[in-house]
Protein backbone atom coordinates (compact mmCIF):
# COMPACT_ATOMS: atom_id res chain seq x y z
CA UNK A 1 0.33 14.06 -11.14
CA UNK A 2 -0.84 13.99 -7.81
CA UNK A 3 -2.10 16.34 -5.48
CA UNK A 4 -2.22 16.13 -1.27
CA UNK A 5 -5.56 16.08 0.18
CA UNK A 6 -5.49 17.06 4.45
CA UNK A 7 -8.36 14.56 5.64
CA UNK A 8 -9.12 14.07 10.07
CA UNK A 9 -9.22 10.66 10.72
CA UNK A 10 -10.57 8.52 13.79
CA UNK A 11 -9.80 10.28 17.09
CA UNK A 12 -8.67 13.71 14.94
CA UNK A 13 -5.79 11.90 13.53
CA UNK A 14 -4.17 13.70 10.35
CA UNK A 15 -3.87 12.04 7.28
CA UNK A 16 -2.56 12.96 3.83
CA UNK A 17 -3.91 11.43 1.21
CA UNK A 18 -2.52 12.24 -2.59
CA UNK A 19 -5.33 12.64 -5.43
CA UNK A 20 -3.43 10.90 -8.59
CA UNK A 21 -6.62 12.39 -10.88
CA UNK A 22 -6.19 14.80 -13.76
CA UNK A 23 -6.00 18.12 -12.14
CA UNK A 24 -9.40 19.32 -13.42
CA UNK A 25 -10.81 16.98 -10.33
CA UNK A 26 -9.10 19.13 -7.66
CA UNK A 27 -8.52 23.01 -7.44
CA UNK A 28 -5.58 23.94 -4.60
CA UNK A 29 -6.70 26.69 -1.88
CA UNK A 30 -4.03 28.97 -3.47
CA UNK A 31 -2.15 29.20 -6.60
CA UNK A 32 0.52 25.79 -6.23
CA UNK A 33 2.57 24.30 -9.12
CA UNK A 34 1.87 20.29 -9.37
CA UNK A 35 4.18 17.86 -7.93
CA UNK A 36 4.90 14.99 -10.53
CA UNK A 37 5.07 11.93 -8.69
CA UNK A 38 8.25 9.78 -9.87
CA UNK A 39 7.63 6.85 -11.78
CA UNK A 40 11.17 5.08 -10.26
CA UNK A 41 12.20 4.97 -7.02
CA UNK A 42 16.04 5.56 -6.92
CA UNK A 43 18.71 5.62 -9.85
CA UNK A 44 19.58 2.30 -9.36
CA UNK A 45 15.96 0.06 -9.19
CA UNK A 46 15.72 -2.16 -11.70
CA UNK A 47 12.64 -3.53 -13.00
CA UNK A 48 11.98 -6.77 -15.81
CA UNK A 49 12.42 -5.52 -19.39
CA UNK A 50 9.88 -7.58 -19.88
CA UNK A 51 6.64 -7.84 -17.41
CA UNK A 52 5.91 -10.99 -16.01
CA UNK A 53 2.64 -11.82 -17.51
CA UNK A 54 -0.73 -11.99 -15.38
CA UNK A 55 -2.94 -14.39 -15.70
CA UNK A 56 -6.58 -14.10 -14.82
CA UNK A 57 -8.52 -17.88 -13.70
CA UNK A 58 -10.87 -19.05 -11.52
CA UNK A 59 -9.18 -20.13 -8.33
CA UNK A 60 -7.57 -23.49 -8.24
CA UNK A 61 -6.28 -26.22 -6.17
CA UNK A 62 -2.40 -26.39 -5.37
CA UNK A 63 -0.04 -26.19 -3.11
CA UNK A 64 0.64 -23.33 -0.94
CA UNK A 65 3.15 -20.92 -2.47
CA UNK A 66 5.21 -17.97 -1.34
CA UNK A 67 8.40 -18.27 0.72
CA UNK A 68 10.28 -15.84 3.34
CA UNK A 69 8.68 -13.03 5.02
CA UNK A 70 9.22 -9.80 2.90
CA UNK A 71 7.75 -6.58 5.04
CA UNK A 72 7.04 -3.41 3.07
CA UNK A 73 8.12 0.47 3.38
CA UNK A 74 6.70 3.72 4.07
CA UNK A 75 7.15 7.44 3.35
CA UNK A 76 8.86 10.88 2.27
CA UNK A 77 12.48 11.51 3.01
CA UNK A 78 13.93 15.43 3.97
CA UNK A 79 15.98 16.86 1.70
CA UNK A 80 19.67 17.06 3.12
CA UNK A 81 21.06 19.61 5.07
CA UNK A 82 23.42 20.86 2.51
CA UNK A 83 20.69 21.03 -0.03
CA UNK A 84 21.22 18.54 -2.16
CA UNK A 85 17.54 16.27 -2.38
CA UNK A 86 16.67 13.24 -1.32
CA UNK A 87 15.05 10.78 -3.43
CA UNK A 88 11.09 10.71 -2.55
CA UNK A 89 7.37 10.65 -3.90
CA UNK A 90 6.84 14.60 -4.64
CA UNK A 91 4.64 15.64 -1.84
CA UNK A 92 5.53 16.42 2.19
CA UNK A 93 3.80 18.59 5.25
CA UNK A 94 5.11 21.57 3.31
CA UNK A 95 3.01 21.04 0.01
CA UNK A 96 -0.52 23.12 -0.03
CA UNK A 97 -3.48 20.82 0.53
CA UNK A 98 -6.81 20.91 -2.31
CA UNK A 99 -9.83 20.77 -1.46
CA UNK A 100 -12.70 18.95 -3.47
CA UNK A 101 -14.79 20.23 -5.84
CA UNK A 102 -18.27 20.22 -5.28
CA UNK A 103 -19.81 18.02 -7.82
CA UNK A 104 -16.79 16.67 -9.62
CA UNK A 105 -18.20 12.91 -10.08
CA UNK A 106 -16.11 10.07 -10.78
CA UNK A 107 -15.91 6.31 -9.91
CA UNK A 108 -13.91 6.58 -6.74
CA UNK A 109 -10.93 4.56 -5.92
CA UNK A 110 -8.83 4.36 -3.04
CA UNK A 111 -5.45 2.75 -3.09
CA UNK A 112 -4.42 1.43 0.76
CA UNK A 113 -0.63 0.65 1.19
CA UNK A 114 0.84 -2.56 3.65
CA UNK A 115 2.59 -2.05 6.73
CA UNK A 116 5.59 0.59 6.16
CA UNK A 117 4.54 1.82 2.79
CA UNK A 118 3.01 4.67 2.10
CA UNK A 119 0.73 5.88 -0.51
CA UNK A 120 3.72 7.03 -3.27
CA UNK A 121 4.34 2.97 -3.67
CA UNK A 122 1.39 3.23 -5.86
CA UNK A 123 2.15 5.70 -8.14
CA UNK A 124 3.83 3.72 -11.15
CA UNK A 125 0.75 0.60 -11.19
CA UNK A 126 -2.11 3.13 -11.31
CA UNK A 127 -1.09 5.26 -14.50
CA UNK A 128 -3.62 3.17 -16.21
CA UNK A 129 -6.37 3.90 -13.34
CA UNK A 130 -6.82 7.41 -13.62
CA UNK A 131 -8.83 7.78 -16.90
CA UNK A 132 -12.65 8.02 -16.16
CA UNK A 133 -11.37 7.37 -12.38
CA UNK A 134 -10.74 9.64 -9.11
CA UNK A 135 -7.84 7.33 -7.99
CA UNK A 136 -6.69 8.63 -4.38
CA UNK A 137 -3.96 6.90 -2.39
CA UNK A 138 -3.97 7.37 1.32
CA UNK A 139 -0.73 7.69 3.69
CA UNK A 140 -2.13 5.95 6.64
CA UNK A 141 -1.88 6.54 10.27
CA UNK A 142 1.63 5.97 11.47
CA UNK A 143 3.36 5.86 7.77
CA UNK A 144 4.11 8.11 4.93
CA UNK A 145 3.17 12.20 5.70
CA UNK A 146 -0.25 11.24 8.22
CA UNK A 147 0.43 12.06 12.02
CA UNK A 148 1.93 9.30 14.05
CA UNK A 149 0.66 9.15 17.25
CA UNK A 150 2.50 8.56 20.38
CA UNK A 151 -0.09 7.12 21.80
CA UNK A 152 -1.87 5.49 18.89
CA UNK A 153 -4.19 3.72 18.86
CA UNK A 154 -3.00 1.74 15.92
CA UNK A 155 -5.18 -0.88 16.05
CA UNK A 156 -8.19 -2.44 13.13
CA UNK A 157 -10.72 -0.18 14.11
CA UNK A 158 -8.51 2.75 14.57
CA UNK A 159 -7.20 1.54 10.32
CA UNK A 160 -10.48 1.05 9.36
CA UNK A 161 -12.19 4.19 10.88
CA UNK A 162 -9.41 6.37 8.94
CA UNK A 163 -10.30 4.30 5.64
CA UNK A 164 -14.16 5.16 6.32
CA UNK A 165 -13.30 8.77 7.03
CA UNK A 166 -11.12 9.35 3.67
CA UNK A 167 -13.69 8.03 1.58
CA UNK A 168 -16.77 10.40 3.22
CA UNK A 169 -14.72 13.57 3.54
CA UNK A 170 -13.49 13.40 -0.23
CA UNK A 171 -16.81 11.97 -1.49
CA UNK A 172 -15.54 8.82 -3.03
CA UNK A 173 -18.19 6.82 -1.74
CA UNK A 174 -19.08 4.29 -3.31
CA UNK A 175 -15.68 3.65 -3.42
CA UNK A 176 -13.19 0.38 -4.95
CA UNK A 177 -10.99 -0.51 -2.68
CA UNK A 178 -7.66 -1.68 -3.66
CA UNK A 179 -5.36 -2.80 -0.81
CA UNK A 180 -1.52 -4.47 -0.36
CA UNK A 181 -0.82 -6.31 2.64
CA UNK A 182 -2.26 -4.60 5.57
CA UNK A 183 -4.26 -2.26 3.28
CA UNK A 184 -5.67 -5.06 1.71
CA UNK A 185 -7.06 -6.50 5.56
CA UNK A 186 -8.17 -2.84 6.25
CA UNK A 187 -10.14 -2.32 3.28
CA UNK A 188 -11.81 -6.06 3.65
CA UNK A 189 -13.02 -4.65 7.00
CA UNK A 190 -14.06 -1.89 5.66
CA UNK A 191 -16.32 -3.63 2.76
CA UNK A 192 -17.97 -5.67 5.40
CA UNK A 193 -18.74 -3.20 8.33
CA UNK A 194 -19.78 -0.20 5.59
CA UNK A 195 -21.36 -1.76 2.53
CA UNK A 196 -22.52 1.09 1.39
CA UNK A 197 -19.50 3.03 1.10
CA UNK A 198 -17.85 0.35 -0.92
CA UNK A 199 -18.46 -0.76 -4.27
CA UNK A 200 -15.81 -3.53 -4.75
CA UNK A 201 -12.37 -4.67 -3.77
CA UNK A 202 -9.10 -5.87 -4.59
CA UNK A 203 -6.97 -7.91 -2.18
CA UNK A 204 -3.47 -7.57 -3.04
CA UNK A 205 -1.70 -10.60 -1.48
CA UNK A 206 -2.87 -10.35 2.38
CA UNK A 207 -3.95 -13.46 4.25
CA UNK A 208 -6.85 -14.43 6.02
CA UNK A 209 -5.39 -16.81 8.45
CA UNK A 210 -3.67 -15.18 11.72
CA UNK A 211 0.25 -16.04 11.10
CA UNK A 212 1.33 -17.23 14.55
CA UNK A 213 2.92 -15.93 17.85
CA UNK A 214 5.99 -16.79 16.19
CA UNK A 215 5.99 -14.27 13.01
CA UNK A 216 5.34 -11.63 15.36
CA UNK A 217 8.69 -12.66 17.64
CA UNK A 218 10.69 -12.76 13.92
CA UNK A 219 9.75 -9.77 13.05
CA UNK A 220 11.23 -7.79 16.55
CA UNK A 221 14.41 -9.99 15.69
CA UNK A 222 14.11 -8.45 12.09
CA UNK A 223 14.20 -5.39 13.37
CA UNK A 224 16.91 -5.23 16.23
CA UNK A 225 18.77 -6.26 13.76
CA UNK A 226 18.79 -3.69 11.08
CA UNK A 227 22.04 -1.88 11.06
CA UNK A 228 21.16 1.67 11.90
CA UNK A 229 21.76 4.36 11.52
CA UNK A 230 22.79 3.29 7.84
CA UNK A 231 25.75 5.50 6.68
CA UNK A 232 24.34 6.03 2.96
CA UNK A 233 21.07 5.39 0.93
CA UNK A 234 23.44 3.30 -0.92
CA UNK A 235 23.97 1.25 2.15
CA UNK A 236 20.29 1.06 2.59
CA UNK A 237 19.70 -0.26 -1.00
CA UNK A 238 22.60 -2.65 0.06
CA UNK A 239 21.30 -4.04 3.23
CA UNK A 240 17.39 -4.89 2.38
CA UNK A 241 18.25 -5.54 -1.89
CA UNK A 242 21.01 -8.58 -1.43
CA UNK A 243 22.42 -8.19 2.87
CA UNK A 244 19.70 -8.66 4.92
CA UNK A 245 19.42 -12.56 5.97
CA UNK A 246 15.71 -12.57 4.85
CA UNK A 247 16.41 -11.92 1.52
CA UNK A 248 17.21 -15.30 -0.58
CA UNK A 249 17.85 -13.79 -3.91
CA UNK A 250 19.17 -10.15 -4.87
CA UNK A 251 16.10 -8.22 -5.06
CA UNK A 252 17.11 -4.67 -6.39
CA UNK A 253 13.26 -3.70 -6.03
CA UNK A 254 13.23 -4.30 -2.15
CA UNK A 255 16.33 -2.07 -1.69
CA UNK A 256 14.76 0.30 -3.39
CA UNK A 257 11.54 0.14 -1.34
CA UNK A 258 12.39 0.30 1.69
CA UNK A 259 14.74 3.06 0.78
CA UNK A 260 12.22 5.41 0.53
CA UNK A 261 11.25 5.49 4.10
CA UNK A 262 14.68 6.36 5.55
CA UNK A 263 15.07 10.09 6.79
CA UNK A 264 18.53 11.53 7.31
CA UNK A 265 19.60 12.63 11.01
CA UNK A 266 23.09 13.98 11.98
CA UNK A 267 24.42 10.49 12.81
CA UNK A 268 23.04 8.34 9.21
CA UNK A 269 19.68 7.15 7.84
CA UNK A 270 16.94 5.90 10.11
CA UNK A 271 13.55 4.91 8.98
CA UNK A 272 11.03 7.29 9.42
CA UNK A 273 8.37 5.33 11.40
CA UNK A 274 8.61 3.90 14.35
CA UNK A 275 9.36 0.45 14.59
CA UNK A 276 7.27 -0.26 18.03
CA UNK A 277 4.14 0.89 16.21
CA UNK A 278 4.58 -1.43 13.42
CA UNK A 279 5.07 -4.26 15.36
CA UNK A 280 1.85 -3.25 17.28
CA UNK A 281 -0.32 -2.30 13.89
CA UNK A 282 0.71 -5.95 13.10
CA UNK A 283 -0.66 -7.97 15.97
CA UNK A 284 -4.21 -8.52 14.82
CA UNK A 285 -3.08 -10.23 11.84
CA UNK A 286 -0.63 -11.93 13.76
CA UNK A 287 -3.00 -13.56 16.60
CA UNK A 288 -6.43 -13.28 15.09
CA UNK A 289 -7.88 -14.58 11.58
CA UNK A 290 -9.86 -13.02 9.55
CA UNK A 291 -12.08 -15.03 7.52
CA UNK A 292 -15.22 -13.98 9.29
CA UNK A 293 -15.22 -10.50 8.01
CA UNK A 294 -13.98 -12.05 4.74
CA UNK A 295 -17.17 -14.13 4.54
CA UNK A 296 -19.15 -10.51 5.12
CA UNK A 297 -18.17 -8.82 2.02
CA UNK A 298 -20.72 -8.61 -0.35
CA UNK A 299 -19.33 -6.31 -3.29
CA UNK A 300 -17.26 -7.87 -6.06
CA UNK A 301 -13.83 -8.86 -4.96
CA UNK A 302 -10.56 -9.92 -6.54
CA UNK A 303 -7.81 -11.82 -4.60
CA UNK A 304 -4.28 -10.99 -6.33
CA UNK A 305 -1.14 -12.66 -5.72
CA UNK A 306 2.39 -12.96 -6.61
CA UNK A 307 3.76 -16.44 -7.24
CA UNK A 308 6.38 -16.06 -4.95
CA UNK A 309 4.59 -13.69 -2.25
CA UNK A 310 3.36 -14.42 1.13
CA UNK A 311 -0.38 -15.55 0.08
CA UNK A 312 -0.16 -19.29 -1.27
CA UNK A 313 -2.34 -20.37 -4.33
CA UNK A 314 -4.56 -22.64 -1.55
CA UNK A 315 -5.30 -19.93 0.87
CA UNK A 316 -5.62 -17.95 -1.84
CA UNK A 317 -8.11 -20.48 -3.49
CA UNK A 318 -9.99 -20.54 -0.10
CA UNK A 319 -10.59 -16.64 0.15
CA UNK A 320 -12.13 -16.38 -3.37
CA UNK A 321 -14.52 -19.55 -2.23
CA UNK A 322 -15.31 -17.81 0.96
CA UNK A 323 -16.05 -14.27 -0.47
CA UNK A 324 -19.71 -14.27 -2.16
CA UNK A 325 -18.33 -12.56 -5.26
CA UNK A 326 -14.89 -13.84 -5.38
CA UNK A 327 -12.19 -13.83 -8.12
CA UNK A 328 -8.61 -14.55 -8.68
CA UNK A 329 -5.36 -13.30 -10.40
CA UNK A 330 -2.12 -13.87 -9.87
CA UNK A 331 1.11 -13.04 -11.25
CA UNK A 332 3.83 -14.87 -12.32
CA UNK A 333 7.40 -14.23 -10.93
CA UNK A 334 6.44 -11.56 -8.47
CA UNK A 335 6.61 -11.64 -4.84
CA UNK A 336 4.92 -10.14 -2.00
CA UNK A 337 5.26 -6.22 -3.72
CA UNK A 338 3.84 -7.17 -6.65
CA UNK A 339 2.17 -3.63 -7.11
CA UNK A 340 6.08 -2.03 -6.88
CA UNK A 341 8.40 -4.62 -8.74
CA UNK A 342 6.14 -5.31 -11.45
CA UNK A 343 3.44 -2.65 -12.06
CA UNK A 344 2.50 -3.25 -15.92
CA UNK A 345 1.34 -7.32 -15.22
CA UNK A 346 -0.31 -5.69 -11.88
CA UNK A 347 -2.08 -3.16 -14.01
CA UNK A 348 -2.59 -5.96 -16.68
CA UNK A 349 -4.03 -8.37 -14.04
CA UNK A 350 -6.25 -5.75 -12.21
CA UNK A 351 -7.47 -4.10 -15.06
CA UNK A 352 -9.54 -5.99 -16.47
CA UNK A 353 -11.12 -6.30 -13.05
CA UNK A 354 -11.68 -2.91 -12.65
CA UNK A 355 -13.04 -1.68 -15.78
CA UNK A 356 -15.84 -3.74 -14.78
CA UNK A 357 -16.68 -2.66 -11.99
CA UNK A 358 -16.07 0.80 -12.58
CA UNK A 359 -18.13 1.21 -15.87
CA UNK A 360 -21.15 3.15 -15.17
């Protein structure tokens, strides 16, 4: 179950952020049936029958791995006109936010999503979080239900100020970070410039190295060439699952993502963020590195990774040497949404991690 939590970010920015805890943890300004989130994403995602398994080592030296570039989605759809719904993680503007209760203690954990995504992407890998746990996943600025700016600023500090803000206005401090992609950067940031809101951290296939003047030029390609508006979610499961030229093998899983952050209009589907902003939340990663701030964080860290995703095993390798209190997991035959495709050997991987950490 998960319940929407109203938090002001930096600048007064609104963000919703969805409290995955038992309900005991949170009690709703007025009387508000839950919202179950959904533990699929559309009738026709497919997962493994059988999880890859994940396998927990010391970092070692290899090659680099990971191919393609393989961005990741964002947040709710409206339901249709004529009435009939629109698949999407059960919460919106409309639902009633809750409020904290003073004195409800738990081990806090925030869940950060990557660029496009938005915090319902979470919701089938942290079933096994929530016991013991206040597990909270944030929509951040720009994605999912939080306000999108015209203006912005969608920049690190602007990310990381938001992340500071959630976990001191819902009193998760001192909090685990868990972060995919651009989460993962923002929550790094985080751990180093506020130690004391952050207990430890999980890096979910983000690198530390800046990717090049050249990703950033692929990626406005990418996107001028997306066929919009598409004419049917079907169509959009088409396009990003087997159509779109960055895709080398069928991936049912990606169709599904990034069909979650289309929104109908008169004319077809259109993704519900805007495109420009993306491309600028992107450019820090894209001109600067980061292994400075990396080298700051002092809490216990993990560094997970798909075996196909966009973090090789050597960078990979590197970051875990670099961080004081490094470890490493990866996962066999996932890519770079290892939290979505394959949530049980995510769970399985991070787990172990966590438990440890979050023991009191």
């Amino acid at each position: 179950m998960a319940r929407r939590l109203d938090v002001t970010g930096a600048d007064g920015v609104r963000l919703t952020a969805w409290d995955h805890t038992a309900p005991a943890r949170t009690t709703p300004t007025h009387p508000v049936p839950d919202h179950t989130v959904p533990t699929h994403r559309s009738p026709d995602r497919t997962a493994p029958t059988h999880p890859a398994p994940a396998h927990m080592s010391p970092a070692r030296a290899a090659g680099p791995g990971g191919h393609g570039i393989v961005p990741q989605p964002g947040p709710d759809a409206p339901a249709r006109p004529g009435g009939r719904p629109v698949p999407r993680p059960a919460r919106g503007p409309q639902d009633p936010p809750a409020r904290q209760v003073p004195g409800a203690s738990a081990p806090g954990v925030l869940l950060l999503h990557g660029l496009m995504g938005h915090g319902g992407h979470w919701a089938p890998a942290v079933r096994r979080l929530t016991g013991g746990h206040r597990v909270v996943a944030l929509d951040q600025r720009g994605h999912g239900a939080s306000e999108k700016p015209a203006g912005g600023p969608f920049t690190r500090e602007a990310y990381v100020a938001d992340a500071a803000a959630v976990v001191e206005q819902l009193g998760l401090g001192p909090v685990t970070l868990v972060g995919h992609s651009m989460g993962a950067l923002t929550a790094w940031q985080l751990a180093a410039e506020r130690p004391d809101l952050v207990r430890a951290l999980v890096i979910c296939d983000m690198r530390a190295s800046a990717l090049g003047a050249a990703s950033q030029r692929a990626w406005q390609d990418w996107f001028r060439g997306w066929p919009v508006p598409f004419p049917s979610l079907e169509a959009v499961h088409r396009w990003f699952g087997t159509e779109d030229p960055w895709v080398e093998t069928p991936n049912p899983a990606r169709g599904a993502f990034f069909a979650e952050v289309m929104a109908e209009h008169p004319d077809g589907w259109r993704p519900v963020f805007d495109p420009e902003q993306m491309l600028t939340s992107r450019e820090t990663w894209v001109h600067d590195a980061h292994w400075d701030s990396l080298a700051q964080v002092r809490c216990p860290t993990l560094v997970v990774r798909g075996l196909d995703g966009e973090l090789g095993r050597a960078e990979a390798q590197e970051m875990v040497r670099v961080l004081p209190h490094g470890a490493y997991a990866e996962i066999s035959d996932a890519g770079h949404l290892l939290h979505y495709s394959h949530p049980e050997a995510w769970s399985e991987a991070v787990e172990p991690f966590l438990n440890g950490v979050l023991t009191p």
